[in-house]
N, C-alpha and C. Protein backbone atom coordinates (compact mmCIF):
# COMPACT_ATOMS: atom_id res chain seq x y z
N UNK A 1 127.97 169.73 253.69
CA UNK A 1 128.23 168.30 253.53
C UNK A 1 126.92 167.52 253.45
N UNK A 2 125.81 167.65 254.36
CA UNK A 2 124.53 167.52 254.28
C UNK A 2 124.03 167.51 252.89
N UNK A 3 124.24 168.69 252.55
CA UNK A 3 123.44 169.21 251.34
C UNK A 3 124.18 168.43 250.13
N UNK A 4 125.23 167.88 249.79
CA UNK A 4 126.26 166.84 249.13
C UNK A 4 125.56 165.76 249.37
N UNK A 5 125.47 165.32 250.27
CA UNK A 5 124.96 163.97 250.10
C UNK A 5 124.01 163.46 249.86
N UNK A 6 123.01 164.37 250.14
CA UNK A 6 120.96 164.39 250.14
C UNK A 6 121.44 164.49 248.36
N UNK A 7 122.39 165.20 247.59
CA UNK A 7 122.05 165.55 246.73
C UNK A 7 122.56 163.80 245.86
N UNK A 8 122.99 162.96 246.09
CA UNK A 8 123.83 161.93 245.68
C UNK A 8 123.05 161.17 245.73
N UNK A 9 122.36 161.01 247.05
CA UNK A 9 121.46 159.75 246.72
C UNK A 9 120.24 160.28 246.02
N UNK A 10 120.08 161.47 246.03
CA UNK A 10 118.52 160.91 245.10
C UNK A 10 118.83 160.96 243.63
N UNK A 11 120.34 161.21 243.57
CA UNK A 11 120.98 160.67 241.98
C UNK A 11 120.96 159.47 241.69
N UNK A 12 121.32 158.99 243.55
CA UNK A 12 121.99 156.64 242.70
C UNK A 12 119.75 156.25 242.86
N UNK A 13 119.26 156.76 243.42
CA UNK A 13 117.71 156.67 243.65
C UNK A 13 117.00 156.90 242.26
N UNK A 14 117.17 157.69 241.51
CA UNK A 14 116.52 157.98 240.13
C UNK A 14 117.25 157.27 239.33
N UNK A 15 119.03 156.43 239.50
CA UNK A 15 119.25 155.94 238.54
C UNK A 15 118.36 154.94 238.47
N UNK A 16 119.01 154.21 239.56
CA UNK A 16 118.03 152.91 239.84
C UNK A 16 116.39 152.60 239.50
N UNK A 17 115.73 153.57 239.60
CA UNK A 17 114.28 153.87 238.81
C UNK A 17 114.14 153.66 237.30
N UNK A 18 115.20 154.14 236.67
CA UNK A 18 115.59 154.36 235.37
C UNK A 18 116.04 152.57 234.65
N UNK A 19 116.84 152.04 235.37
CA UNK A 19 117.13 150.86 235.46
C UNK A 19 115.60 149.72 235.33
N UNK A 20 115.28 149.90 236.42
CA UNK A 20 114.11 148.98 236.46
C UNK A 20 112.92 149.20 235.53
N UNK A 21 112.54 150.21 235.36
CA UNK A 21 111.72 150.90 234.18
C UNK A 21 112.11 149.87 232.70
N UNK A 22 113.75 150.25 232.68
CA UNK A 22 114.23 149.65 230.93
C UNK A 22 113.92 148.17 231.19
N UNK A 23 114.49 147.34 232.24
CA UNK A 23 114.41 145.71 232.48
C UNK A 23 112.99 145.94 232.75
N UNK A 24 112.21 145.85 232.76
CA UNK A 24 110.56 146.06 232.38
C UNK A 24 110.01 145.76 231.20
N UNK A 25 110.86 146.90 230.24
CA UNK A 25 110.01 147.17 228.89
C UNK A 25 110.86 146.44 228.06
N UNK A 26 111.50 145.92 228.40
CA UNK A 26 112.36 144.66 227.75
C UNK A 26 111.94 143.65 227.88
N UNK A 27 111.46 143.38 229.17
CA UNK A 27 110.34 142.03 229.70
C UNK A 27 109.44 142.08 228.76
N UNK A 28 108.81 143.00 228.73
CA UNK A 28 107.29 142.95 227.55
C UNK A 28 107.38 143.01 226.30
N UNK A 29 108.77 143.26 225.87
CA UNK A 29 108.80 143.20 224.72
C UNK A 29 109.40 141.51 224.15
N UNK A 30 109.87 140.98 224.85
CA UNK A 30 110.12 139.42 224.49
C UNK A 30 108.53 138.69 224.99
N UNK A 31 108.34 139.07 225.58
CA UNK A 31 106.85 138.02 226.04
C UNK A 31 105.84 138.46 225.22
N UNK A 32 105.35 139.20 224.22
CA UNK A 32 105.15 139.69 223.66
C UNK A 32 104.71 138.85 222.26
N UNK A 33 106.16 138.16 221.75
CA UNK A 33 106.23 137.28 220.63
C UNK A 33 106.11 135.85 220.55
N UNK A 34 106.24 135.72 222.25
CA UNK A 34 105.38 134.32 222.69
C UNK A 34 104.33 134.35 222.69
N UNK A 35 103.82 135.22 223.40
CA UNK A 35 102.50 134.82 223.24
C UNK A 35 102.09 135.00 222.13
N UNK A 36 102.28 135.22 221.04
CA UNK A 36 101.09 135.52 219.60
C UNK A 36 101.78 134.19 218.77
N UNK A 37 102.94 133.36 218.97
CA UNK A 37 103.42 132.31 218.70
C UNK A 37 102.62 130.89 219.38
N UNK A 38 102.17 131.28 220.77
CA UNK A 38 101.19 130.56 221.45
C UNK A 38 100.16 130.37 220.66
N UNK A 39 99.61 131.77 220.25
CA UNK A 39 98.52 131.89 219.75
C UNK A 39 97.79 131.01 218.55
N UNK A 40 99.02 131.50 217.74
CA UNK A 40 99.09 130.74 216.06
C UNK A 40 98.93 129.50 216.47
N UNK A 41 99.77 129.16 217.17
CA UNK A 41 99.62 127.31 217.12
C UNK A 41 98.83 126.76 218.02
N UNK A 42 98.04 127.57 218.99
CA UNK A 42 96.53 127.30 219.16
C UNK A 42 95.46 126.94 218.06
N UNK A 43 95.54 128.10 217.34
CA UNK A 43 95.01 128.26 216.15
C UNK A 43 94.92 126.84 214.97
N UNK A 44 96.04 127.15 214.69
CA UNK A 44 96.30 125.48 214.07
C UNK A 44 96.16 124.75 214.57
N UNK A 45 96.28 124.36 215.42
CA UNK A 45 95.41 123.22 216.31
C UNK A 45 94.03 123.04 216.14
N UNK A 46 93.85 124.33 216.14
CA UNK A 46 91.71 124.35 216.67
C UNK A 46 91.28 123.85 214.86
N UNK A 47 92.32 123.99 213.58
CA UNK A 47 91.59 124.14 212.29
C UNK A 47 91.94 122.57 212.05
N UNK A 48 93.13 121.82 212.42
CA UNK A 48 93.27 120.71 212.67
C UNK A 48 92.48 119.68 212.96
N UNK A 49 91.77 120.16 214.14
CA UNK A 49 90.85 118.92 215.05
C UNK A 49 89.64 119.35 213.93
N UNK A 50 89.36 120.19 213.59
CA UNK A 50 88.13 120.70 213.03
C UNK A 50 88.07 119.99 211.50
N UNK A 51 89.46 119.94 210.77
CA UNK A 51 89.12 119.27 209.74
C UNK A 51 88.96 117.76 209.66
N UNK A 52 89.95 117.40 210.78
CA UNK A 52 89.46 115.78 211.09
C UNK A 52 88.47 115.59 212.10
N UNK A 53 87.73 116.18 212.08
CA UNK A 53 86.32 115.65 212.95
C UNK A 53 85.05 115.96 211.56
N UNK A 54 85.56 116.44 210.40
CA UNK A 54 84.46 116.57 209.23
C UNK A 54 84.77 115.99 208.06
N UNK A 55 84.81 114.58 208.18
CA UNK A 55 84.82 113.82 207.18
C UNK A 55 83.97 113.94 205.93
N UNK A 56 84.66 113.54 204.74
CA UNK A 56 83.34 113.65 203.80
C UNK A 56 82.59 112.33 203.32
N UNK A 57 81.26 113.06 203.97
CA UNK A 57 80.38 112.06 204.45
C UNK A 57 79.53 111.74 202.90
N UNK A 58 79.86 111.99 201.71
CA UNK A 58 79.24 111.82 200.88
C UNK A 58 80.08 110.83 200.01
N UNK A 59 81.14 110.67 200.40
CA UNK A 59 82.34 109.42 199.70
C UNK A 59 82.25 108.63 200.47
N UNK A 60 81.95 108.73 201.92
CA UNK A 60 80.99 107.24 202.57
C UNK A 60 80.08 106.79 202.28
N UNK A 61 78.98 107.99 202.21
CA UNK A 61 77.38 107.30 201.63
C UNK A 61 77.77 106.49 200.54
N UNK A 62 78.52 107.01 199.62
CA UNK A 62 78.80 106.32 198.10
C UNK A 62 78.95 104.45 198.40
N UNK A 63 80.17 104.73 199.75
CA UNK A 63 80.49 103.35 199.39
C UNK A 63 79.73 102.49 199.92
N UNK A 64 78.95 102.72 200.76
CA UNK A 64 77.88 102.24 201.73
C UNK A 64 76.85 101.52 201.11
N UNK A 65 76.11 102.49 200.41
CA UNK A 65 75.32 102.57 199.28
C UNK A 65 75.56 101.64 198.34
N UNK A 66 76.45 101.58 197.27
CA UNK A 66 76.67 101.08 196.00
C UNK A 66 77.63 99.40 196.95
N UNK A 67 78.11 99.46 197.62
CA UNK A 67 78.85 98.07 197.98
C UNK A 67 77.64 97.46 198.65
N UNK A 68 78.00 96.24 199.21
CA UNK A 68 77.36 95.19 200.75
C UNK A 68 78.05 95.23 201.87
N UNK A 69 79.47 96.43 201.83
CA UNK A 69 80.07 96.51 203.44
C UNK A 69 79.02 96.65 204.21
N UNK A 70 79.74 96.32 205.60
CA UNK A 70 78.73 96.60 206.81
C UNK A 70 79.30 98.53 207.02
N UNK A 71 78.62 98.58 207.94
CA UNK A 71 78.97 100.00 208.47
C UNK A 71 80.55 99.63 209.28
N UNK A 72 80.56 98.65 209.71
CA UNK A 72 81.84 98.12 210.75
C UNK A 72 83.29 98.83 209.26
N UNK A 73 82.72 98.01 208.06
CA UNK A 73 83.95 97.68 207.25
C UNK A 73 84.20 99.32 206.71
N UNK A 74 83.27 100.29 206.22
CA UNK A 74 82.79 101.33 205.31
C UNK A 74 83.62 102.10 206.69
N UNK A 75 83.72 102.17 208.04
CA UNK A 75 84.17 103.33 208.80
C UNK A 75 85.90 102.72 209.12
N UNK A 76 85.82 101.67 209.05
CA UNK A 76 87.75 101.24 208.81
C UNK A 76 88.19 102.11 207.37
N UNK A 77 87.27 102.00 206.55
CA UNK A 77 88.15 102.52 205.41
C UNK A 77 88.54 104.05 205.17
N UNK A 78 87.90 104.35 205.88
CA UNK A 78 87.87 106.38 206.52
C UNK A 78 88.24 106.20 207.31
N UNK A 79 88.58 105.51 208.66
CA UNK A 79 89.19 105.73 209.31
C UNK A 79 88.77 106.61 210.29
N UNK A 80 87.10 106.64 210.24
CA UNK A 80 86.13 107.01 211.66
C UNK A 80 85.55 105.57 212.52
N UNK A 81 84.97 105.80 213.39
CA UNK A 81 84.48 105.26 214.36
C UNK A 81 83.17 104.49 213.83
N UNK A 82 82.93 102.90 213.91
CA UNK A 82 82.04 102.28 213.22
C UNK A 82 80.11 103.30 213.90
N UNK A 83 80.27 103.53 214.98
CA UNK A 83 79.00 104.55 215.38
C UNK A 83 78.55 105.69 214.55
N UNK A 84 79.58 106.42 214.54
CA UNK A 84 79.23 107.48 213.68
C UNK A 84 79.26 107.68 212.23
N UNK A 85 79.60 106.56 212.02
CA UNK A 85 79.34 106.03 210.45
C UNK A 85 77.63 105.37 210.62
N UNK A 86 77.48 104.83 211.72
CA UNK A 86 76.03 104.12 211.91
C UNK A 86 74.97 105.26 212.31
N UNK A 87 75.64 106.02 212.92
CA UNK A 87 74.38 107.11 213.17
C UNK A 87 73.82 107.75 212.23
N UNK A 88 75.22 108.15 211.15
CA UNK A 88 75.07 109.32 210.04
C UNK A 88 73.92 108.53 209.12
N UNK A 89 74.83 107.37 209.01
CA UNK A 89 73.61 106.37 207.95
C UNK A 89 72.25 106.13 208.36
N UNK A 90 72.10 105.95 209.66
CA UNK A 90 70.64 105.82 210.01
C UNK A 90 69.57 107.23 209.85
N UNK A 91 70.50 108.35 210.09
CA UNK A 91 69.93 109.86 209.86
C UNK A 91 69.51 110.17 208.35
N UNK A 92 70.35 109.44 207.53
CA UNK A 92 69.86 109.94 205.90
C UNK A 92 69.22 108.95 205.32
N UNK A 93 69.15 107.50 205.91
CA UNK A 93 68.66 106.30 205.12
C UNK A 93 69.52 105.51 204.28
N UNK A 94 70.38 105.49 204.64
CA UNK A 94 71.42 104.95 203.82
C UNK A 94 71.16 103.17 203.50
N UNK A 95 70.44 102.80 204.28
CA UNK A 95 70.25 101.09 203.86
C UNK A 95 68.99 101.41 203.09
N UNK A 96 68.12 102.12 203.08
CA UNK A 96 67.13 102.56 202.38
C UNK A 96 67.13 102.63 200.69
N UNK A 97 68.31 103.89 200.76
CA UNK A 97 68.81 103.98 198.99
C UNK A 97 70.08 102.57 198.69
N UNK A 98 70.40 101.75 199.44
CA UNK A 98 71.00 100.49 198.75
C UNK A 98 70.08 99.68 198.55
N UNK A 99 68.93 99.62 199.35
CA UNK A 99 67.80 98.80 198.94
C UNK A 99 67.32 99.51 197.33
N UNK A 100 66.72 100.89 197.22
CA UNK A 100 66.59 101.00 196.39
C UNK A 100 67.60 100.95 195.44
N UNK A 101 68.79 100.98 194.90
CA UNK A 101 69.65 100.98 194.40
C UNK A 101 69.66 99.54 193.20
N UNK A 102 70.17 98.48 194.70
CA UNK A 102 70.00 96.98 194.38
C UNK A 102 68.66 96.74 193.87
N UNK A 103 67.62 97.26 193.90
CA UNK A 103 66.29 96.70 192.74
C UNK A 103 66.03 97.38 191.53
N UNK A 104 66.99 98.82 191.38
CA UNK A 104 67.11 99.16 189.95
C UNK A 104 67.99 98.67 189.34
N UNK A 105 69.29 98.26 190.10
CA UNK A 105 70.09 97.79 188.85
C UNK A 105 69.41 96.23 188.04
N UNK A 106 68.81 95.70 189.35
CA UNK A 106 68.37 94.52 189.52
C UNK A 106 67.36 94.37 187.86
N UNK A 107 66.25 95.30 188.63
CA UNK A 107 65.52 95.46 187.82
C UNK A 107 66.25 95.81 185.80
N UNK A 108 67.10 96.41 185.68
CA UNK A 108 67.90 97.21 184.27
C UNK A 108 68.39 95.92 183.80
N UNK A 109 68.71 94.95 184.60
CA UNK A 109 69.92 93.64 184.58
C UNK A 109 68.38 92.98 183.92
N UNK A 110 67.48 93.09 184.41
CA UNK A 110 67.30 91.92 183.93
C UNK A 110 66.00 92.32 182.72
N UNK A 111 66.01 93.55 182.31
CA UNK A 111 65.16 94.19 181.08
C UNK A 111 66.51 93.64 180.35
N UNK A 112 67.46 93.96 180.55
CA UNK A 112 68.84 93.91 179.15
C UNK A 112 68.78 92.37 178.90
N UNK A 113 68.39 91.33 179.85
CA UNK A 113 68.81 89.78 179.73
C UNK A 113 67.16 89.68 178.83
N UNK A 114 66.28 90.24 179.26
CA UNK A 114 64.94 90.00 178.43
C UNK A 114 64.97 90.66 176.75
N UNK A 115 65.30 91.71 177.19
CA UNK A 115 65.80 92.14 175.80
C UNK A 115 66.54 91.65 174.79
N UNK A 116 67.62 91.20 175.32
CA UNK A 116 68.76 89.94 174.30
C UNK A 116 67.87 88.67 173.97
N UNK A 117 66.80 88.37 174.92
CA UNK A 117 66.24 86.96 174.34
C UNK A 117 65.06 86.86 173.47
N UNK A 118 64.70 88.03 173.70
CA UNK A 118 63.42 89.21 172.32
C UNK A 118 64.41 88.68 170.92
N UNK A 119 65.79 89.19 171.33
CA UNK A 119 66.44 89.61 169.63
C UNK A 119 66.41 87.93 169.39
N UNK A 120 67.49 86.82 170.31
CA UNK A 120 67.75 85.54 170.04
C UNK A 120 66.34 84.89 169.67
N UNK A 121 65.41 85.04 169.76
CA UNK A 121 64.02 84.11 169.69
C UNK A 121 63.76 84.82 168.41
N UNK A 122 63.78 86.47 167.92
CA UNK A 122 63.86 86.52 166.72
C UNK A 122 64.18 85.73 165.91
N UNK A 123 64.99 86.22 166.00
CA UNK A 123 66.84 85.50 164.70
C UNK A 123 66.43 83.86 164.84
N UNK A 124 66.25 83.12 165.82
CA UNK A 124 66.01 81.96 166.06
C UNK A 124 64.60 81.86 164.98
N UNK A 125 63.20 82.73 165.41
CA UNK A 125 62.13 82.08 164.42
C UNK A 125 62.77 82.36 162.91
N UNK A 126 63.32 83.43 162.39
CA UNK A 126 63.57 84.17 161.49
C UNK A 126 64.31 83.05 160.38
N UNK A 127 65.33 82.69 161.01
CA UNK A 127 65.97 81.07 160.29
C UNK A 127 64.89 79.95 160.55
N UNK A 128 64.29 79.66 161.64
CA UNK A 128 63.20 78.60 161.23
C UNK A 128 62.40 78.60 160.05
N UNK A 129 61.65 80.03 159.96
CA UNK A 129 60.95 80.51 158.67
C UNK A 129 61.27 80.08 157.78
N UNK A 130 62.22 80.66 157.42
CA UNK A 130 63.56 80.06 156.23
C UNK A 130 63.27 78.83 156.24
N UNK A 131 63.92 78.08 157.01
CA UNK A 131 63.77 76.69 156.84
C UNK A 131 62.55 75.84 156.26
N UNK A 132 61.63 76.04 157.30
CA UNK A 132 60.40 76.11 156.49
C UNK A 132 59.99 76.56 155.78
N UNK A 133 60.00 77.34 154.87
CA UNK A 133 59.76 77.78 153.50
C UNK A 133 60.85 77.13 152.95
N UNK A 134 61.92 77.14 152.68
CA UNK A 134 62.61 76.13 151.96
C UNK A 134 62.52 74.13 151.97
N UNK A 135 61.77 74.33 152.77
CA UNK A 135 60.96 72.79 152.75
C UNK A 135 59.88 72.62 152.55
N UNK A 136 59.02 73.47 152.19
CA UNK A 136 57.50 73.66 151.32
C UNK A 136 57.68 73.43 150.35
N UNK A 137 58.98 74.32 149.80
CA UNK A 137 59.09 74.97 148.52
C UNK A 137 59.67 73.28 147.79
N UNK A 138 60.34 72.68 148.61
CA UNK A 138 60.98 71.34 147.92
C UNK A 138 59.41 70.30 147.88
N UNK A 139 58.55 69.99 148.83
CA UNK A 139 57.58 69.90 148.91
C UNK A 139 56.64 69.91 147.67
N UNK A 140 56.53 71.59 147.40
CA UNK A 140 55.65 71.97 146.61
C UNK A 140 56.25 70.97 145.00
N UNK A 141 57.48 71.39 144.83
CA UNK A 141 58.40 70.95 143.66
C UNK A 141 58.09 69.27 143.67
N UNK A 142 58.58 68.75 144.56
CA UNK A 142 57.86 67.23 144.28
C UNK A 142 56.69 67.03 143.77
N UNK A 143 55.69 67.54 144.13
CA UNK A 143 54.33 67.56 144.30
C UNK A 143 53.57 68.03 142.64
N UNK A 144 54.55 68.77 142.38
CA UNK A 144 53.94 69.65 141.19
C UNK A 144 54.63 68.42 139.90
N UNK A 145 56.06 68.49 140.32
CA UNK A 145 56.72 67.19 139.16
C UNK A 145 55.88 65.96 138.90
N UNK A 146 55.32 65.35 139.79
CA UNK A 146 54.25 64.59 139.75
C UNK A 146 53.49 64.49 139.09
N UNK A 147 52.49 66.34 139.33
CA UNK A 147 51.51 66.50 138.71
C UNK A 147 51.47 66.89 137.14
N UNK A 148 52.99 66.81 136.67
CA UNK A 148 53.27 67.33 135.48
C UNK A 148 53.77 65.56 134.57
N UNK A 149 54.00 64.99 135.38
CA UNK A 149 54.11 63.60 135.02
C UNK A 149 55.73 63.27 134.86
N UNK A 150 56.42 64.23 135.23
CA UNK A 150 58.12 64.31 134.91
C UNK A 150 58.69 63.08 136.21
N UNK A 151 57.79 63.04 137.82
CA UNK A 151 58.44 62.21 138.37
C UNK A 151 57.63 60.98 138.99
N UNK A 152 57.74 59.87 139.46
CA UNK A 152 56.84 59.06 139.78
C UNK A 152 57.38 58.89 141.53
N UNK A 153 56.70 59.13 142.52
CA UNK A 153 56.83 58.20 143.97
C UNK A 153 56.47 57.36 144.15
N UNK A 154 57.90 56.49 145.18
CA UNK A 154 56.79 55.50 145.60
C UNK A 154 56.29 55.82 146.80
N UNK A 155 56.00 54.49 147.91
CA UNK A 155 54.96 54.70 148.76
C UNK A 155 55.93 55.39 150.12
N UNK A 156 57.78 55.27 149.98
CA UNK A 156 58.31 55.45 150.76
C UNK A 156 58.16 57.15 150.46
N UNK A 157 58.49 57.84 149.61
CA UNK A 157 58.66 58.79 148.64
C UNK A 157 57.66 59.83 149.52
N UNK A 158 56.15 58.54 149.17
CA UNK A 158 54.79 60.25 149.91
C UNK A 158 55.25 60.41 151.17
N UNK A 159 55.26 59.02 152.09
CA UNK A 159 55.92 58.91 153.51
C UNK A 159 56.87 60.22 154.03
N UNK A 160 58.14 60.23 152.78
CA UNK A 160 58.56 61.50 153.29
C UNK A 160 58.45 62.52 152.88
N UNK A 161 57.73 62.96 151.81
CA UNK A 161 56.70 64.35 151.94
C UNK A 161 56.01 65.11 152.36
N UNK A 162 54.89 63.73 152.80
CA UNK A 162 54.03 64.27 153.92
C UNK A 162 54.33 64.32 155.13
N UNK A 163 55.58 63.87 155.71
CA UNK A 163 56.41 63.81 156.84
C UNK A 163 57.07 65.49 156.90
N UNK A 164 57.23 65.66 155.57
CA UNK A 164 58.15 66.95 155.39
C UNK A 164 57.35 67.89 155.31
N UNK A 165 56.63 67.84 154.93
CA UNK A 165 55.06 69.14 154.90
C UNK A 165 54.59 69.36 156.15
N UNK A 166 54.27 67.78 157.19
CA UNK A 166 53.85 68.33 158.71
C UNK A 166 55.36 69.30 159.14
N UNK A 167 56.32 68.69 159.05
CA UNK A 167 57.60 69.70 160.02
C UNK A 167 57.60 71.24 159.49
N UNK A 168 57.71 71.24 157.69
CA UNK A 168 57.40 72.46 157.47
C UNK A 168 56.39 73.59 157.89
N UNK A 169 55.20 72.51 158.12
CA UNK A 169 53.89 73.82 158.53
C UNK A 169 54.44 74.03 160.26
N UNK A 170 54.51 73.10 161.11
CA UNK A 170 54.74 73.03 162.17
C UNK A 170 55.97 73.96 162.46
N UNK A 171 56.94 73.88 161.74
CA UNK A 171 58.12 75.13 162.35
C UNK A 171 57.43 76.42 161.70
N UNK A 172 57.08 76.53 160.56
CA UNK A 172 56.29 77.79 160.19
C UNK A 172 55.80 78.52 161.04
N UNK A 173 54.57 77.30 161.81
CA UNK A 173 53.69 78.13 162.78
C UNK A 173 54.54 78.46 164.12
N UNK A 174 55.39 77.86 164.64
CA UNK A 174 55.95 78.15 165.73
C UNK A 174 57.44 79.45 165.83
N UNK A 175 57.62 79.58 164.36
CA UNK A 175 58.16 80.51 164.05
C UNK A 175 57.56 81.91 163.96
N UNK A 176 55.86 81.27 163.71
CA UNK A 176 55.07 82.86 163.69
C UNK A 176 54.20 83.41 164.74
N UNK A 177 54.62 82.05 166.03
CA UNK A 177 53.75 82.59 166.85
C UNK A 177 52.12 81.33 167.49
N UNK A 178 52.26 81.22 165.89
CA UNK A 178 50.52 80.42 165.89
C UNK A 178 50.68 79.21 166.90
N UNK A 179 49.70 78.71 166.96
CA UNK A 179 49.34 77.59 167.91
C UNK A 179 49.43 76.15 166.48
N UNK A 180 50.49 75.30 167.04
CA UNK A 180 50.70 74.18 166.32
C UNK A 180 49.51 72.60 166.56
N UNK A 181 48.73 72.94 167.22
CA UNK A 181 47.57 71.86 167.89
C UNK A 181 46.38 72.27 166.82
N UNK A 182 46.29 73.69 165.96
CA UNK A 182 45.52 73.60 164.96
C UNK A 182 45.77 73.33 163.99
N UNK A 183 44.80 72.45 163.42
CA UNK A 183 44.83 71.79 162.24
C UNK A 183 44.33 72.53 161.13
N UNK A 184 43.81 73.64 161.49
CA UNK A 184 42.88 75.06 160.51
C UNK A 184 44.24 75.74 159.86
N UNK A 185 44.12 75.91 158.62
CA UNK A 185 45.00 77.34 158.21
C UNK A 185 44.17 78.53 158.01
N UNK A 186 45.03 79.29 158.48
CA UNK A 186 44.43 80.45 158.73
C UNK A 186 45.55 81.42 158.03
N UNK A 187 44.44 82.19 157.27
CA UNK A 187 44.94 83.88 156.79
C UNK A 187 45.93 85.06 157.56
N UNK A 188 46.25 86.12 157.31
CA UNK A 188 46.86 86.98 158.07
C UNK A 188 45.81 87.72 158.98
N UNK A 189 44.53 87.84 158.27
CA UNK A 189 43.68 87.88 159.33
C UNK A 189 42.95 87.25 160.20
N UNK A 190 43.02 86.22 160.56
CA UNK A 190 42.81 84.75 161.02
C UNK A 190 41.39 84.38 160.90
N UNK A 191 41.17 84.73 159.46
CA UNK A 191 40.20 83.39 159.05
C UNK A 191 40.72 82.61 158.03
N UNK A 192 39.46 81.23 158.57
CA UNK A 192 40.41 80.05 158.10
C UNK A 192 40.32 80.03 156.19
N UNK A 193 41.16 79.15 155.77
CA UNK A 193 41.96 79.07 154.42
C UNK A 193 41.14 77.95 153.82
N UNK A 194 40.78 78.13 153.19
CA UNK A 194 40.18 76.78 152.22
C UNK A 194 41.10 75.92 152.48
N UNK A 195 40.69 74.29 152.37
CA UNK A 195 41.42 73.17 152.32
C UNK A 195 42.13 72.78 151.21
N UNK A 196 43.30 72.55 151.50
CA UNK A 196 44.09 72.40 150.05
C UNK A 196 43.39 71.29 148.80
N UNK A 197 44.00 71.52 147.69
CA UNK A 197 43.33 70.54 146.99
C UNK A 197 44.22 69.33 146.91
N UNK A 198 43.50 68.06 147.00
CA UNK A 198 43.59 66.66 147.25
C UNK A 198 44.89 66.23 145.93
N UNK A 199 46.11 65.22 146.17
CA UNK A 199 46.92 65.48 144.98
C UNK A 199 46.78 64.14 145.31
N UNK A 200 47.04 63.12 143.86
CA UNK A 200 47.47 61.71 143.48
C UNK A 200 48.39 61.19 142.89
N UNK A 201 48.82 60.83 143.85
CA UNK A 201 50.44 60.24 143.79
C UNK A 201 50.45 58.93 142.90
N UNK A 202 51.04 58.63 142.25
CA UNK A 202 51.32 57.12 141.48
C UNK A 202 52.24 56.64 142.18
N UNK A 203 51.90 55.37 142.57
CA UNK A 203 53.12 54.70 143.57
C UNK A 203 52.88 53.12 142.43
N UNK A 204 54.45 52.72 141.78
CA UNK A 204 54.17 51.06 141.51
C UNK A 204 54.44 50.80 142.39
N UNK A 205 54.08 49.52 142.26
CA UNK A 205 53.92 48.20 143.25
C UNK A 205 54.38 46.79 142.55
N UNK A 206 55.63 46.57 142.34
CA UNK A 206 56.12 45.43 141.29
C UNK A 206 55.55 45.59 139.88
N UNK A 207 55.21 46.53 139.10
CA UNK A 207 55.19 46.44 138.16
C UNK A 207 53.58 46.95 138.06
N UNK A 208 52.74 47.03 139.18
CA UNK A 208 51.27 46.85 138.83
C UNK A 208 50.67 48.77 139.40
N UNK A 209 50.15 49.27 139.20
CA UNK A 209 50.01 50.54 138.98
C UNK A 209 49.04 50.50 139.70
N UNK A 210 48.86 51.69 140.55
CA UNK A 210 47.94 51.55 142.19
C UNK A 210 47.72 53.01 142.30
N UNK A 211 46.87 53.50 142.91
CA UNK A 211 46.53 55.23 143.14
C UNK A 211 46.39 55.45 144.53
N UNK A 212 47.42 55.92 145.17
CA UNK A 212 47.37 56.64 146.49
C UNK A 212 47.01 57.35 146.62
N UNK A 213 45.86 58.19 147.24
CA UNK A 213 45.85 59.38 147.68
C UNK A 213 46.67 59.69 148.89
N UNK A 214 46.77 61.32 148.83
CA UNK A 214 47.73 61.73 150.35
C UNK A 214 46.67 63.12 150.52
């Protein structure tokens, strides 16, 4: 009877071993898939904080740079911290290249406004020219009809000839540059031009015939 019973319990004794062993490896096998589920979304977390703590700091410089925001306004619009928008900028020079920036465009702005007034002061002498030469040329034509005996002036007549000859030479020269305070004509190589020759105008005077010079 002894020997029956010694033999029973170390049967319900090894079941029970057997038991606790399986609820064990069942334990480790569910905890198992937590933790590497822990893991992952540790993980994502850590790539998370990491991509929003590395802004791109070169679409800030841009706006920093090329605008007049302050650093206050330029780190609202990213949506960092007005400091570390101020630090980064103070580390690369960032008010440095808007300074330089603002005196090249500055500078380009205002070759293009000098440049347009090169062409307008052209075009501007270019029709004066014109003008003046087409008022010589009427000038000359009076002057010559005269001398051919086809027209007679009177004294109002030289008045506005020689009125029309100073404006003609005078826009001429200021169309070419020259200095209008000389009274010298001068060549393309600037020596001076012989003095024109002296012309005599016939002006009546009620009927009585008189010789003007001009």
């Amino acid at each position: 009877m002894a020997s029956k019973a010694s033999g029973q319990g170390s049967s319900r004794g090894s079941g029970s071993a057997k038991k606790k062993a399986t609820k064990k490896k069942t334990t480790t096998k569910k905890a198992a898939p937590r933790k590497q589920a822990g893991a992952a979304k540790k993980k994502a977390a850590t790539a998370a904080a990491a991509t929003k703590t590395a802004p791109d700091w070169d679409a800030v410089r841009l706006v920093y740079v090329n605008t007049a925001l302050s650093y206050a306004k330029v780190a609202e619009q990213f949506d960092l911290s007005e400091s570390a928008v101020e630090k980064r900028g103070e580390r690369d020079g960032w008010a440095e290249q808007r300074r330089n920036l603002s005196e090249e465009v500055g500078q380009k702005a205002q070759e293009a406004i000098t440049e347009q007034r090169v062409k307008d002061l052209e075009e501007f002498n270019a029709n004066d020219l014109r003008v003046a030469k087409a008022l010589r040329a009427q000038v000359a034509g009076a002057i010559q009809a005269v001398q051919d005996g086809k027209r007679k002036l009177s004294a109002q007549d030289v008045r506005a000839l020689a009125g029309a000859a100073e404006v003609a030479q005078r826009m001429g020269r200021l169309a070419l540059g020259a200095n209008t305070d000389s009274h010298t004509h001068t060549g393309k190589d600037g020596t001076p031009l012989p003095a024109p020759q002296q012309v005599t105008f016939y002006i009546p005077d009620n009927g009585r015939g008189d010789n003007e010079g001009a």
